[in-house]
Protein backbone atom coordinates (compact mmCIF):
# COMPACT_ATOMS: atom_id res chain seq x y z
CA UNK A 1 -26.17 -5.11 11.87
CA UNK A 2 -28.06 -5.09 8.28
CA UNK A 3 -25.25 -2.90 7.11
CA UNK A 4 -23.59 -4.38 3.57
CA UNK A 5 -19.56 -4.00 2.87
CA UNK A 6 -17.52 -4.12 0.23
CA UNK A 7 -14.67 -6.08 1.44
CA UNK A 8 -11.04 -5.79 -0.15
CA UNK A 9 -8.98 -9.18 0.47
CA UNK A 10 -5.14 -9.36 0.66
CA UNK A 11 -2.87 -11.81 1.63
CA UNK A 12 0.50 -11.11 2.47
CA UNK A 13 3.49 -14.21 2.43
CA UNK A 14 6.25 -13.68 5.29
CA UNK A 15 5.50 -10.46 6.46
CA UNK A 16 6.76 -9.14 10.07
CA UNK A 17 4.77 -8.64 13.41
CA UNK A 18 5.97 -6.90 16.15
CA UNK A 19 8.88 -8.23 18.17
CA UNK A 20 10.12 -9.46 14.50
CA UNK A 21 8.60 -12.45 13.76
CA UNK A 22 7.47 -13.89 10.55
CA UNK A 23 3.97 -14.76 10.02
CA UNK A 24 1.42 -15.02 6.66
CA UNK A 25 -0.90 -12.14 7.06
CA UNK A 26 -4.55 -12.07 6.12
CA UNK A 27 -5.86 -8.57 5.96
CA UNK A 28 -9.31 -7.13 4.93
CA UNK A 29 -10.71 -3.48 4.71
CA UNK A 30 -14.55 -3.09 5.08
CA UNK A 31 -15.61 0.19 3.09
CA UNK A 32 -19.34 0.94 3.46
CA UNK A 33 -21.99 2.23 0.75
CA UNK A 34 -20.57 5.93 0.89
CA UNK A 35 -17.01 4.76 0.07
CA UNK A 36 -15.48 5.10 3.35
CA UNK A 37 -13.54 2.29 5.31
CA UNK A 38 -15.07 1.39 8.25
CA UNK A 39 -13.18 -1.51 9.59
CA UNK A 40 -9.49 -2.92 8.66
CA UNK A 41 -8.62 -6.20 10.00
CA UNK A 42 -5.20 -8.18 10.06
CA UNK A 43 -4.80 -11.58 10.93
CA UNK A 44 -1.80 -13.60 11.63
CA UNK A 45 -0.08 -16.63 13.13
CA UNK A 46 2.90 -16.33 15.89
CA UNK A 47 4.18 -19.38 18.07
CA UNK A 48 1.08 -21.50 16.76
CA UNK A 49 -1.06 -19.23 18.31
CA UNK A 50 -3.24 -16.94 15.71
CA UNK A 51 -3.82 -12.90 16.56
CA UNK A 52 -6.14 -10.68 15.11
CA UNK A 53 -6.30 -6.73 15.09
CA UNK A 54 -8.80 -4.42 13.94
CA UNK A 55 -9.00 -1.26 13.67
CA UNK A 56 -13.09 0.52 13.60
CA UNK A 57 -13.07 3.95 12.14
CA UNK A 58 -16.18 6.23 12.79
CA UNK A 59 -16.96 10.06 13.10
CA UNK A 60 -15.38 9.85 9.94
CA UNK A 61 -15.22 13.72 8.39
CA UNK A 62 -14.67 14.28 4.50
CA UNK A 63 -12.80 17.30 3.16
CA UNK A 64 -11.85 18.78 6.53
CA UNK A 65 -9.35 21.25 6.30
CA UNK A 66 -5.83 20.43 7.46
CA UNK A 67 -2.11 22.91 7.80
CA UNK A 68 0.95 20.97 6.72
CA UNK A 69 2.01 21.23 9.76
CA UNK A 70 -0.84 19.14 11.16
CA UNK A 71 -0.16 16.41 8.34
CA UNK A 72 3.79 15.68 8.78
CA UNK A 73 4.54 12.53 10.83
CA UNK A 74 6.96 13.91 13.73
CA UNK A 75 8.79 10.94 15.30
CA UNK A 76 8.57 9.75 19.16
CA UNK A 77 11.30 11.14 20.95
CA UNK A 78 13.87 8.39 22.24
């Protein structure tokens, strides 16, 4: 794509995916010229078998405003 990253390594010893197992992860963020994350990737191992999510942000908006109301984390309903 021609598009340069600055990409932030971690790596994370016995963490948990879903359904509980333990795996190593790998995870990366890519954050473009302006500063802003574009792309997070984690990478992992379960059953011998290795997985890999990402997640692409775009239409990214700075500074919008927000209520309080729109920024608390409400639970799923059992």
């Amino acid at each position: 794509e021609g598009v340069r990253y600055t990409v932030l390594y971690n790596h994370l010893s016995g963490g948990s995916v879903a359904g509980g197992a333990m795996s190593d992860f790998e995870q990366r963020l890519f954050i473009d010229a302006d500063g802003l994350i574009r792309l997070y990737t984690i990478q992992f191992q379960e059953a011998g078998e290795v997985g890999l999510q990402m997640m692409r942000l775009s239409n990214i908006k700075l500074n919008e405003p927000m209520t309080a109301g729109s920024f608390a984390f409400t639970p799923p309903a059992k």
